[in-house]
Protein backbone atom coordinates (compact mmCIF):
# COMPACT_ATOMS: atom_id res chain seq x y z
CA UNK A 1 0.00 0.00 0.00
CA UNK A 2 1.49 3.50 -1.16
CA UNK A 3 0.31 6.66 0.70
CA UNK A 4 0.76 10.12 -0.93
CA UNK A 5 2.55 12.53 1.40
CA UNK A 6 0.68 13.99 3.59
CA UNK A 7 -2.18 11.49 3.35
CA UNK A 8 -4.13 10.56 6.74
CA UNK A 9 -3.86 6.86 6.90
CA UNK A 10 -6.34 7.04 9.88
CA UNK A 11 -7.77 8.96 12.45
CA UNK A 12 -8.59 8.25 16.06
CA UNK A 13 -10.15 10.34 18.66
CA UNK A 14 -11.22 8.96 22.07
CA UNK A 15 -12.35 10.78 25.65
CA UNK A 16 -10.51 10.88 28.42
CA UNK A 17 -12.26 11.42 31.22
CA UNK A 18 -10.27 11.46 35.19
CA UNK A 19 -11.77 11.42 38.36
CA UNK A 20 -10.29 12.38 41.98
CA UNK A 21 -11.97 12.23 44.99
CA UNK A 22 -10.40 12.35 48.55
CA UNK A 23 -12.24 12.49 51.84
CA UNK A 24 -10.73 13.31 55.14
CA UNK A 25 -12.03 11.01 57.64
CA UNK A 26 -10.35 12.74 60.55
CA UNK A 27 -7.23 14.68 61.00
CA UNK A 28 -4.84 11.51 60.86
CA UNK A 29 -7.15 9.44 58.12
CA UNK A 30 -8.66 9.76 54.89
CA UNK A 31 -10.45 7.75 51.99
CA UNK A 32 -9.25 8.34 47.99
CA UNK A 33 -11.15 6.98 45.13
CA UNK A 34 -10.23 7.96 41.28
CA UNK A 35 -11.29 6.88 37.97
CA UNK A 36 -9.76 7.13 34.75
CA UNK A 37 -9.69 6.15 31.15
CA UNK A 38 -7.04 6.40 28.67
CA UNK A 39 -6.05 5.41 25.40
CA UNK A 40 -2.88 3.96 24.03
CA UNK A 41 -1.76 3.82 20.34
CA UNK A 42 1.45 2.31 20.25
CA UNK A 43 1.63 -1.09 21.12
CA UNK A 44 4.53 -3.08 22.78
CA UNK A 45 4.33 -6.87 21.66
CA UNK A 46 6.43 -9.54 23.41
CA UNK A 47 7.21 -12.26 22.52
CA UNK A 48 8.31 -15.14 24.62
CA UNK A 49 9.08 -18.25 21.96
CA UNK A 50 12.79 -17.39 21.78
CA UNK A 51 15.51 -17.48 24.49
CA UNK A 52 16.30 -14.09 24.01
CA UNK A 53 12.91 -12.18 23.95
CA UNK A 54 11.99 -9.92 21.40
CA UNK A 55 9.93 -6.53 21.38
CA UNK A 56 8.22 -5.01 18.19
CA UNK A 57 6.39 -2.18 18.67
CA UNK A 58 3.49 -1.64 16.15
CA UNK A 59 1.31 1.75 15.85
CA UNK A 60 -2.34 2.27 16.01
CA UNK A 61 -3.47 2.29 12.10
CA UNK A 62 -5.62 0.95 9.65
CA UNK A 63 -5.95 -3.07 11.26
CA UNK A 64 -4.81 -2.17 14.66
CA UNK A 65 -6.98 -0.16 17.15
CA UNK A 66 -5.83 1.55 19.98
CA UNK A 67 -5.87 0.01 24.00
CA UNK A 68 -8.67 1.63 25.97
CA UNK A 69 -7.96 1.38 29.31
CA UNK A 70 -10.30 1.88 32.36
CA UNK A 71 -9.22 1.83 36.09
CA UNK A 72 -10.75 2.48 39.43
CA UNK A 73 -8.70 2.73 42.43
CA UNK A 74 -9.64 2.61 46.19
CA UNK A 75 -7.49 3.65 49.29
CA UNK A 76 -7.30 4.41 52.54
CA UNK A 77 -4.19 6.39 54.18
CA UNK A 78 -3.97 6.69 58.39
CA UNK A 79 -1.01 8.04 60.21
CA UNK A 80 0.10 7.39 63.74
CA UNK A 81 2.21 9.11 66.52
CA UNK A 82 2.25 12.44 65.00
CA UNK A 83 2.75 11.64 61.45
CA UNK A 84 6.31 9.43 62.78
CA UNK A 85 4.35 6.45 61.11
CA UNK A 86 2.06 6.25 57.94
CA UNK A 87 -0.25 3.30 56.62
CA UNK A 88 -1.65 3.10 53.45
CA UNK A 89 -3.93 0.38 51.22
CA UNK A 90 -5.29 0.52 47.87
CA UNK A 91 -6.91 -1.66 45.72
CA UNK A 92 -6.79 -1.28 41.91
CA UNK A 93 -8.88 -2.80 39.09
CA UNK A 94 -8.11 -2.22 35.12
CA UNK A 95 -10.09 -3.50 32.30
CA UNK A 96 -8.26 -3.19 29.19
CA UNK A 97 -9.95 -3.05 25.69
CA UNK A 98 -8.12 -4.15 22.37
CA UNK A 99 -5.13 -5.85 24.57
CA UNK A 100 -3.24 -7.47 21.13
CA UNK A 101 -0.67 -10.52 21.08
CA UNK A 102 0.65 -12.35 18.87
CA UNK A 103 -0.66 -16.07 16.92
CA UNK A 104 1.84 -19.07 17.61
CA UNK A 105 4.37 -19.66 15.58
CA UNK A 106 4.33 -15.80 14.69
CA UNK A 107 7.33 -13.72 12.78
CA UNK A 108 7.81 -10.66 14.49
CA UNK A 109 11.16 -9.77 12.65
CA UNK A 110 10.98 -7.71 9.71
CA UNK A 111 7.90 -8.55 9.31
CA UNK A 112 6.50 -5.80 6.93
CA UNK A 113 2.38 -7.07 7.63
CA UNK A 114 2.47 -7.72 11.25
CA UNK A 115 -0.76 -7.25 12.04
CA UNK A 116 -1.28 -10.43 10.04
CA UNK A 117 -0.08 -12.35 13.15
CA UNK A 118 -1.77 -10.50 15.36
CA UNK A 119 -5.15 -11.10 17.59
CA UNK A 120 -7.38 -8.71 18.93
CA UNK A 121 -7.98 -9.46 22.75
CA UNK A 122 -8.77 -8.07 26.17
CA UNK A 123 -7.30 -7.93 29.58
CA UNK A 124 -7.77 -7.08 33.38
CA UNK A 125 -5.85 -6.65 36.43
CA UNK A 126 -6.30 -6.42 39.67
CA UNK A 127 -4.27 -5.92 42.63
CA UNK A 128 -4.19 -4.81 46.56
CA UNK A 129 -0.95 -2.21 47.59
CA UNK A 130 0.08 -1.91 51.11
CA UNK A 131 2.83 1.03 52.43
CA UNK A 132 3.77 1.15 55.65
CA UNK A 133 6.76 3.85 56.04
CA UNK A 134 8.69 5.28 58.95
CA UNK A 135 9.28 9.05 58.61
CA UNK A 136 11.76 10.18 61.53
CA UNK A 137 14.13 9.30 64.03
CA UNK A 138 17.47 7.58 63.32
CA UNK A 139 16.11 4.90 61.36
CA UNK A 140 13.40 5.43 59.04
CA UNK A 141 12.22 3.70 55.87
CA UNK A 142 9.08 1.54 54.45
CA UNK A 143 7.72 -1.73 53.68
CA UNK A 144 5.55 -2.14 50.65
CA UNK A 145 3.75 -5.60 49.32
CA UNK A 146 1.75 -5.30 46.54
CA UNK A 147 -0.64 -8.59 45.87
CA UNK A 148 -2.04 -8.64 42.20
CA UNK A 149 -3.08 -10.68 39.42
CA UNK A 150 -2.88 -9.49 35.79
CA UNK A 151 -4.57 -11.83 33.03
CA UNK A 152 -5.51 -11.39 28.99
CA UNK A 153 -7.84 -12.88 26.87
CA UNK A 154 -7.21 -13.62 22.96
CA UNK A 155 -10.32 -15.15 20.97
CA UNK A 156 -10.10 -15.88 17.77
CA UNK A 157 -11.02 -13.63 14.67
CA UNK A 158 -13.69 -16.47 13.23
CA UNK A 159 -15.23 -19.48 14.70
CA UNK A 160 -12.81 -21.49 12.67
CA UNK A 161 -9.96 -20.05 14.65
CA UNK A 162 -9.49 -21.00 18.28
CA UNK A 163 -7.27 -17.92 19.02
CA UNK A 164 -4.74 -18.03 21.72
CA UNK A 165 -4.89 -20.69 24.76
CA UNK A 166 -8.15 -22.02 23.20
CA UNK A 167 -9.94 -18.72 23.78
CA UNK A 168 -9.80 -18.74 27.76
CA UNK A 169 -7.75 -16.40 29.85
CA UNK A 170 -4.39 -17.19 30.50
CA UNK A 171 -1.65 -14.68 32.84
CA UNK A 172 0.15 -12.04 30.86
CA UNK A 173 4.08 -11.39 30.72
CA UNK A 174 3.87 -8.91 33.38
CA UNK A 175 2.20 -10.90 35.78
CA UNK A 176 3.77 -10.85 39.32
CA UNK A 177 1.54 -12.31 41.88
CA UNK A 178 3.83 -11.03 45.15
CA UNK A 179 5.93 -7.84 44.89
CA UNK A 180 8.09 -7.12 48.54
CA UNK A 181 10.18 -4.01 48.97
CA UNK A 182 11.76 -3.37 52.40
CA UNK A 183 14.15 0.04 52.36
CA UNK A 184 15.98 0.87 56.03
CA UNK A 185 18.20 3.84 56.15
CA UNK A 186 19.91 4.38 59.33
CA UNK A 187 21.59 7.80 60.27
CA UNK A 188 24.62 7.15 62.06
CA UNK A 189 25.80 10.56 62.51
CA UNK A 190 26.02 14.26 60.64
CA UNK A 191 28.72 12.29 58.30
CA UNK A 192 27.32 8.85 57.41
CA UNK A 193 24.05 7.28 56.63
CA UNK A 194 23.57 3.61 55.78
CA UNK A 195 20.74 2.22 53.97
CA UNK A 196 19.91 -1.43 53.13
CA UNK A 197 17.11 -2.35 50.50
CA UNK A 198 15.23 -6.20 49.77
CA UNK A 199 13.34 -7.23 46.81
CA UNK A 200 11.28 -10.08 46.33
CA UNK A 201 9.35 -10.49 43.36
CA UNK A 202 7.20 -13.63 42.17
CA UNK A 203 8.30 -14.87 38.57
CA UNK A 204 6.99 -13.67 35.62
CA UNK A 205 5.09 -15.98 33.19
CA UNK A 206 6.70 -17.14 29.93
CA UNK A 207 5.47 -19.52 26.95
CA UNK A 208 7.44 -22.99 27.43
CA UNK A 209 9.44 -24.12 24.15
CA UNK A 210 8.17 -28.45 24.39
CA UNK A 211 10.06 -29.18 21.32
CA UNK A 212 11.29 -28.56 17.31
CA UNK A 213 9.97 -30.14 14.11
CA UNK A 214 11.24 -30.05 10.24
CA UNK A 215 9.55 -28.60 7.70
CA UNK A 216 10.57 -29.80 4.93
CA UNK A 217 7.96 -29.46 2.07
CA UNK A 218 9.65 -28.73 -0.37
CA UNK A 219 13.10 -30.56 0.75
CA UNK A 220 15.26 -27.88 -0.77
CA UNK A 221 13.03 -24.85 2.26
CA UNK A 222 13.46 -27.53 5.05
CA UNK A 223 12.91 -24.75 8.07
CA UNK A 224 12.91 -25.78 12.26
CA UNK A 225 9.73 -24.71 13.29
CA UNK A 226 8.87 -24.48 17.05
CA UNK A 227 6.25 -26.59 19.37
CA UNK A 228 5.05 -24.03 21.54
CA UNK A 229 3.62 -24.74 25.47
CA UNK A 230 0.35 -22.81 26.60
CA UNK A 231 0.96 -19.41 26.83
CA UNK A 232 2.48 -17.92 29.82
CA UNK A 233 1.93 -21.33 31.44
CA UNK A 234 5.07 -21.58 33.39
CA UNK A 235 7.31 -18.74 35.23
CA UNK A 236 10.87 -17.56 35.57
CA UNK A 237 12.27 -18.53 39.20
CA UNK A 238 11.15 -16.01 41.59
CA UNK A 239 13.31 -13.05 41.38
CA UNK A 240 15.17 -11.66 44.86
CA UNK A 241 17.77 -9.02 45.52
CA UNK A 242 19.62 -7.28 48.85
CA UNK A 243 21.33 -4.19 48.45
CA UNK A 244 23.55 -1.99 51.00
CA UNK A 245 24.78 1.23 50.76
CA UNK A 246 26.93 3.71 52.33
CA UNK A 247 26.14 7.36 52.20
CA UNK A 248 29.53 9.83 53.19
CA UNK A 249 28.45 13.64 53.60
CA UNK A 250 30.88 16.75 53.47
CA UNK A 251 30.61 20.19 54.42
């Protein structure tokens, strides 16, 4: 397909409404809920069938629509002991419209009509964040765990086509079930702070290669094609990190 310069290839225009709300409870509590919808036209497509993997990004246009996204959020935020201590909780649900991914066995590479290997899904997450921080004295910091669960669905385009994972909703590749973060600083003196920081994070999810076959019609294009697992069916080990630090200050 040619364009003339200049020429719209297409034209999107969606609302994007935001909502705030914050209530104070009392003087050391208060309730937040918030809406909002956006829209995304570039695209960011994994894929997870190759050891090393590979990103294509892919812009809204003629045979791709853009991601609608709505989220609500709900929280609650206390303090204690004069503000030394503060809690917080919020829970989080998205809905995500025209979520894409790609058809097994797809060529993302230089592929010049990638939206030919492309599906047309939805997805949802949802997800509970807890804070509880420190804010004086000589040792302050926070702890943070974030529970959540983020999952896509893929149909496919006819009834002839049974889309990704058989049509039923399987975890995407930014699903992390448990997220810990613990950050301590300690202030020894005017001159030296020390700080210490632990992450924990569940795996993520990844497609499984089970095996290889030959293609080999005709015998002279004889190409390795891969068996792919479900998708996203198993997970990286979980991922965990300490770090410590050393903080000198001068005049």
């Amino acid at each position: 397909i040619t364009y003339s310069k200049g020429e719209v290839i297409k034209t999107f225009t969606n609302f994007e409404p935001r909502f705030s709300l914050s209530y104070q409870l009392a003087s050391d509590r208060s309730f937040k809920l918030s809406y909002n919808r956006m829209a995304q036209y570039l695209h960011l497509i994994s894929n997870t069938n190759f050891p090393t993997p590979i990103d294509v990004w892919a812009p809204s246009g003629k045979y791709i629509e853009p991601q609608l996204l709505d989220q609500i959020g709900i929280g609650y935020f206390k303090t204690f002991r004069n503000n030394r201590f503060n809690l917080e909780f919020e829970f989080f649900h998205k809905i995500i419209q025209n979520r894409l991914d790609y058809i097994d066995g797809a060529e993302l590479i230089a592929n010049d009509a990638i939206e030919q290997v492309l599906l047309n899904g939805e997805a949802k997450a949802s997800g509970l964040e807890v804070l509880l921080r420190k804010n004086e004295g000589k040792i302050t910091g926070w702890i943070a765990y974030t529970l959540s669960r983020s999952e896509q669905r893929t149909p496919g385009r006819t009834d002839q086509e049974v889309g990704i994972n058989n049509g039923n909703w399987y975890f995407t590749p930014y699903d992390k079930t448990h997220d810990i973060s613990i950050t301590t600083n300690y202030s020894l003196n005017k001159k030296w702070d020390f700080n210490i920081k632990f992450t924990y994070q569940k795996g993520q999810p990844y497609t499984p290669i089970l095996g290889y076959y030959i293609e080999n019609f005709p015998p002279s294009e004889q190409t390795q094609e891969v068996i792919p697992g479900g998708r996203n069916s198993v997970r990286f080990p979980d991922y965990h990190r300490l770090d410590f630090g050393a903080v000198r200050h001068y005049n």
